[in-house]
N, C-alpha and C. Protein backbone atom coordinates (compact mmCIF):
# COMPACT_ATOMS: atom_id res chain seq x y z
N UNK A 1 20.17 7.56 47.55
CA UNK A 1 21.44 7.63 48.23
C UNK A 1 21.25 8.40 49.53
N UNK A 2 21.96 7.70 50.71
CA UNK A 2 22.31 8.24 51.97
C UNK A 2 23.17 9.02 52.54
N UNK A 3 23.43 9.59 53.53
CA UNK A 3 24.65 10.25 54.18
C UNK A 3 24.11 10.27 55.23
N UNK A 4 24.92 9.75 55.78
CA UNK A 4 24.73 10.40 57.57
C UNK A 4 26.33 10.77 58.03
N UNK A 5 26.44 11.62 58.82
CA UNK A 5 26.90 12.64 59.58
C UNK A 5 27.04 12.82 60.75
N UNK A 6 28.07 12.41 61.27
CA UNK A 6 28.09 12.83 63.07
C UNK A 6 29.36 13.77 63.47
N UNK A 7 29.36 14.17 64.61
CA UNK A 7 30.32 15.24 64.83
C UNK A 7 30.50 15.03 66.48
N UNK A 8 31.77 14.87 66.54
CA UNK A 8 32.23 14.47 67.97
C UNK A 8 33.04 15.26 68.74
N UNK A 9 32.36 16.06 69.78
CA UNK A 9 33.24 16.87 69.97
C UNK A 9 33.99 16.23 71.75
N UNK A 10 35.55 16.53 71.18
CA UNK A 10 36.27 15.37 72.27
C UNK A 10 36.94 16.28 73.13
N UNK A 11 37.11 15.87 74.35
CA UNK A 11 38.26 16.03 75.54
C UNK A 11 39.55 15.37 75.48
N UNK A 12 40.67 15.74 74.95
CA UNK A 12 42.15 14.38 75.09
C UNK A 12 42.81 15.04 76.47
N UNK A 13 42.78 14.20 76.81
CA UNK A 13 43.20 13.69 78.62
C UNK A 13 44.71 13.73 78.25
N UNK A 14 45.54 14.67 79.39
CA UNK A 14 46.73 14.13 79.13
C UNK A 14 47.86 14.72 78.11
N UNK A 15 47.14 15.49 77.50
CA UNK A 15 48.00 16.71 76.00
C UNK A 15 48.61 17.55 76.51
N UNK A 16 50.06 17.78 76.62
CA UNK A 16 50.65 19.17 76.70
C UNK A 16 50.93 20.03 75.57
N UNK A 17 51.08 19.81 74.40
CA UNK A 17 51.11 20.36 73.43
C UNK A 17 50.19 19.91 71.86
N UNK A 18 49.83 20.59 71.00
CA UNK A 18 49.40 20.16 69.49
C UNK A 18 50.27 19.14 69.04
N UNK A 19 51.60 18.65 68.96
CA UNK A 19 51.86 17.63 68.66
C UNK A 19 51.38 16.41 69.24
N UNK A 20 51.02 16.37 70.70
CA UNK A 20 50.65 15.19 71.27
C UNK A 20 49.16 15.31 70.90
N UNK A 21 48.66 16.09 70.70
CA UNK A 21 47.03 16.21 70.34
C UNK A 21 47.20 15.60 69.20
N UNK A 22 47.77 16.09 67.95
CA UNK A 22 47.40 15.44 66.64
C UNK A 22 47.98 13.67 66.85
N UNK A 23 48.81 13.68 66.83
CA UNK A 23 49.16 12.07 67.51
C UNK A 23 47.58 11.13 68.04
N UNK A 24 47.19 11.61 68.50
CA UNK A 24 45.74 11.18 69.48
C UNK A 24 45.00 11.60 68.15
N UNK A 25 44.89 12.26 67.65
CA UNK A 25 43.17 12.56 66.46
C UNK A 25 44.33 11.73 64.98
N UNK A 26 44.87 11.65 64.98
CA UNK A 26 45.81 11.24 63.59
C UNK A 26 45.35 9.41 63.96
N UNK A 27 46.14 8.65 65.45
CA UNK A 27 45.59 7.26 65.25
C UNK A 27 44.45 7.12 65.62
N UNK A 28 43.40 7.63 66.32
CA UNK A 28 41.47 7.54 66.66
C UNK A 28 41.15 7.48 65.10
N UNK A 29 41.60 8.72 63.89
CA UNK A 29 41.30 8.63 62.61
C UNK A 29 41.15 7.87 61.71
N UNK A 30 42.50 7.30 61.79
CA UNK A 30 43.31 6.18 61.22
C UNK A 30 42.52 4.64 61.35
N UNK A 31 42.05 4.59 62.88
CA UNK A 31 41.55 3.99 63.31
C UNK A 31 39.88 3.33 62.95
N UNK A 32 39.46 4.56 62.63
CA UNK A 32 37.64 4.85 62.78
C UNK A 32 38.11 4.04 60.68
N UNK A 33 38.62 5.04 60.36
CA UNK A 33 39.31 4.72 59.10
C UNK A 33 39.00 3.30 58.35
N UNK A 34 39.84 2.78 59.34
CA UNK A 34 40.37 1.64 58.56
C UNK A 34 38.94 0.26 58.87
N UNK A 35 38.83 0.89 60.25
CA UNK A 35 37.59 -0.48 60.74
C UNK A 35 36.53 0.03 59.80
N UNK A 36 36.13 1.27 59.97
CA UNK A 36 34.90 1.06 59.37
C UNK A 36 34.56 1.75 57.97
N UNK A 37 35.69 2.14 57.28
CA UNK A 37 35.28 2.71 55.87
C UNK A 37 35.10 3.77 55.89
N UNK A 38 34.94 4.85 56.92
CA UNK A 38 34.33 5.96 57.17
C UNK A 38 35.55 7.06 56.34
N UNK A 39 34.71 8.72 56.57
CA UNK A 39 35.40 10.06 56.08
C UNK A 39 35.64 10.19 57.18
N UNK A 40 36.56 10.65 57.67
CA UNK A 40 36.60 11.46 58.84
C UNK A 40 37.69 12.71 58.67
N UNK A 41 37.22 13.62 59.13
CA UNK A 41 38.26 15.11 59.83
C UNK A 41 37.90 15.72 60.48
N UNK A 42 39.18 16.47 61.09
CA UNK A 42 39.04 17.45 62.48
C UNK A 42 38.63 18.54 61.43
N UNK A 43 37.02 19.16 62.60
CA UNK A 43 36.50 20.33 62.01
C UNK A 43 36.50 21.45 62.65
N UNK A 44 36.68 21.45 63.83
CA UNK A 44 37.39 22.82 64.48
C UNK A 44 38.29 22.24 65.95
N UNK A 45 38.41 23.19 66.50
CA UNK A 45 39.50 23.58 68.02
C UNK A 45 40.51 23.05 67.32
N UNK A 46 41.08 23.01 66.30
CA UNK A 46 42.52 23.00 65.62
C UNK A 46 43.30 23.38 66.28
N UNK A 47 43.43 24.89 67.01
CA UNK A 47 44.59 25.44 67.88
C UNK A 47 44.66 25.08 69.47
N UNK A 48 43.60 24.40 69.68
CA UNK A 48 43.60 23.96 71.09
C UNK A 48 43.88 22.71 71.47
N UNK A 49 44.50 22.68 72.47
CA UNK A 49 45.73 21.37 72.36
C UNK A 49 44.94 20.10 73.31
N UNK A 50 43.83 20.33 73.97
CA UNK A 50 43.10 19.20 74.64
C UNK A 50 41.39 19.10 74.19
N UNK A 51 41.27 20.05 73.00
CA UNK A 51 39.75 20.22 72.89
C UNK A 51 40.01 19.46 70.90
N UNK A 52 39.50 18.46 70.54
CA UNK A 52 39.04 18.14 69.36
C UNK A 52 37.86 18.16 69.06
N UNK A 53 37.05 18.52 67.53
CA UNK A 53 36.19 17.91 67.03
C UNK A 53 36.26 17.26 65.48
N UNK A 54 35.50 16.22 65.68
CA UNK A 54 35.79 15.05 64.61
C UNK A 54 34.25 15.01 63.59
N UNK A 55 34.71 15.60 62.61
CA UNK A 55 33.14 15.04 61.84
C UNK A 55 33.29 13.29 61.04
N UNK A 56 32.72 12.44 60.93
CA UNK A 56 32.52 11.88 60.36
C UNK A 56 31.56 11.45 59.43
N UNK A 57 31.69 10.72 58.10
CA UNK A 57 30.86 10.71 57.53
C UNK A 57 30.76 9.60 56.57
N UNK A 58 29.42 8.53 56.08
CA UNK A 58 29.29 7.56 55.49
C UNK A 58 28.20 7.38 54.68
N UNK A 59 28.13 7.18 53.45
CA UNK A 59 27.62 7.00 52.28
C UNK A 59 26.71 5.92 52.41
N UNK A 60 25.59 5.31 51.93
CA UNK A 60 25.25 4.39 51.69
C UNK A 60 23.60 4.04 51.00
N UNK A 61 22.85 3.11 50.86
CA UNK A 61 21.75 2.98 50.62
C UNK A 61 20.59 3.28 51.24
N UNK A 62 20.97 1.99 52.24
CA UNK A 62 19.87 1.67 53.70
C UNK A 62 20.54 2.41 55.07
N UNK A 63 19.58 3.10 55.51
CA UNK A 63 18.98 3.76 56.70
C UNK A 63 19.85 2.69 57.98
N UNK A 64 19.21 1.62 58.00
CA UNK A 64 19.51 0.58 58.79
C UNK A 64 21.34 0.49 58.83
N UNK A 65 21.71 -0.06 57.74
CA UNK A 65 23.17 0.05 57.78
C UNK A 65 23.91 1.21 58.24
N UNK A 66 23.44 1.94 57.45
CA UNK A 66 24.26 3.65 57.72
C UNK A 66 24.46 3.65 59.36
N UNK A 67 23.12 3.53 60.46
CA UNK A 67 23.00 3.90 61.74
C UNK A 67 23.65 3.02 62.30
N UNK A 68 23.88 1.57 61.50
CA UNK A 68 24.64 0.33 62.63
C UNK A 68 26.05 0.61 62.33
N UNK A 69 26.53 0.92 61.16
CA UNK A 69 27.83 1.36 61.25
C UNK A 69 27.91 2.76 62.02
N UNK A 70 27.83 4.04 62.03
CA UNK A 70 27.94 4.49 62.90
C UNK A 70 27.95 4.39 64.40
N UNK A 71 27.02 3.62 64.98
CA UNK A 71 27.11 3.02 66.46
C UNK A 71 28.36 2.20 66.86
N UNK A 72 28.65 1.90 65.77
CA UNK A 72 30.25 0.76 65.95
C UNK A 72 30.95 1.84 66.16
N UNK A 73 31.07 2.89 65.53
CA UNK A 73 31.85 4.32 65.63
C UNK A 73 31.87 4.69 66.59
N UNK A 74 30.66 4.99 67.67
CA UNK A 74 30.35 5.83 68.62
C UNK A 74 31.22 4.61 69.66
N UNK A 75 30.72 3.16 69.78
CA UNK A 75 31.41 2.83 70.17
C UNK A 75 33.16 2.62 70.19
N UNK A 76 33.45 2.60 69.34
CA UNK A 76 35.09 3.33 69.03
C UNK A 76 35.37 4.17 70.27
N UNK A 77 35.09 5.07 69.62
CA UNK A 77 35.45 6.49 69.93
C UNK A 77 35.11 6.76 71.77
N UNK A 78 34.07 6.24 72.24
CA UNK A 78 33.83 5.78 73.76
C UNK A 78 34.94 5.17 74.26
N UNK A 79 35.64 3.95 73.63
CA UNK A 79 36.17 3.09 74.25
C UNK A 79 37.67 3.97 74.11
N UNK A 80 37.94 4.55 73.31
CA UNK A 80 39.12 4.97 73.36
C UNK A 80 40.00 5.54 74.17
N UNK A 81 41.10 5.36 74.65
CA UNK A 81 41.58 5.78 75.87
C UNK A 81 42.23 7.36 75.58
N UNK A 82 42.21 7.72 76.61
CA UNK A 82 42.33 9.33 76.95
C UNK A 82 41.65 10.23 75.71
N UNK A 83 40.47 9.60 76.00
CA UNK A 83 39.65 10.68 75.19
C UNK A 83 38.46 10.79 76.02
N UNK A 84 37.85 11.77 75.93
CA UNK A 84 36.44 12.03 76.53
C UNK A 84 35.17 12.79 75.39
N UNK A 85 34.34 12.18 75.43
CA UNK A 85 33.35 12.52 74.54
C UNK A 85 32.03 13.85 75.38
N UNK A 86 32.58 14.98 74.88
CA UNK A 86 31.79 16.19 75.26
C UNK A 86 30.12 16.09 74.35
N UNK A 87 29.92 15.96 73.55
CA UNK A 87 28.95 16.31 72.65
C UNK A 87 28.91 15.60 71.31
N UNK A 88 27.76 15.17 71.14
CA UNK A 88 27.81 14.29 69.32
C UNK A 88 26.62 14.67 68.93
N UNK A 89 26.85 14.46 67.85
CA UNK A 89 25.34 15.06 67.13
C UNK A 89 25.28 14.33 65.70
N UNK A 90 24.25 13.69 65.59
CA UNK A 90 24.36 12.79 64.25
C UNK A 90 22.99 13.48 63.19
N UNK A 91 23.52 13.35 62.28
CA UNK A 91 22.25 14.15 61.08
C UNK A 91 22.53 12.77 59.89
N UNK A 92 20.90 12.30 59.29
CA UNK A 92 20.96 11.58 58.37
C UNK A 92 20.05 12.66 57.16
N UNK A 93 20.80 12.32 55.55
CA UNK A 93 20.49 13.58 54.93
C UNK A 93 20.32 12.42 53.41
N UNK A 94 19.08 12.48 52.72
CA UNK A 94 18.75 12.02 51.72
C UNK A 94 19.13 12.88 50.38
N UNK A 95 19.88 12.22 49.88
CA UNK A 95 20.15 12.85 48.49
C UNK A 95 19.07 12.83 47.41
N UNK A 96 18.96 14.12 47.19
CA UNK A 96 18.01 13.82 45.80
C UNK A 96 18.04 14.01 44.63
N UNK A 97 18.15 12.97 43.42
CA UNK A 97 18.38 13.78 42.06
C UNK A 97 18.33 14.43 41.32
């Protein structure tokens, strides 16, 4: 068994307050969510109203799959409007019995 792990740390363009921030990380979530099966949550700048980070995370067998679904992710999350991508960092982690 697999896991890989990425962590996105974002810019939202455009936020005057935490309500309009969570709005923006609630549908990107929702989003990453639903297309691709993924875990996702905000793992810190919680109190800061234009700074997110997003861990995500996906289960699987093969190496190969795990990394092509994530890239669909990265692409997501690129394309998404008023967001800006500061920093990502992906870790793949082998489970052992």
């Amino acid at each position: 068994m697999l896991v890989i792990l990425e962590r996105f740390d974002l810019r939202i363009h455009d936020t005057r307050s935490l309500k309009q921030k969570r709005h923006v990380v609630k549908t990107l979530t929702a989003a990453m969510t639903k297309a691709f099966n993924v875990s996702v949550a905000e793992v810190d700048h919680q109190d800061l109203w234009q700074r997110a980070a997003l861990g995500v995370a996906l289960v699987g067998a093969e190496e190969y799959h795990l990394r092509r679904v994530m890239h669909e992710v990265e692409k997501l999350v690129d394309r998404w409007a008023g967001v800006a991508v500061i920093d990502r960092a992906i870790s793949l982690h082998a489970v052992e019995d």
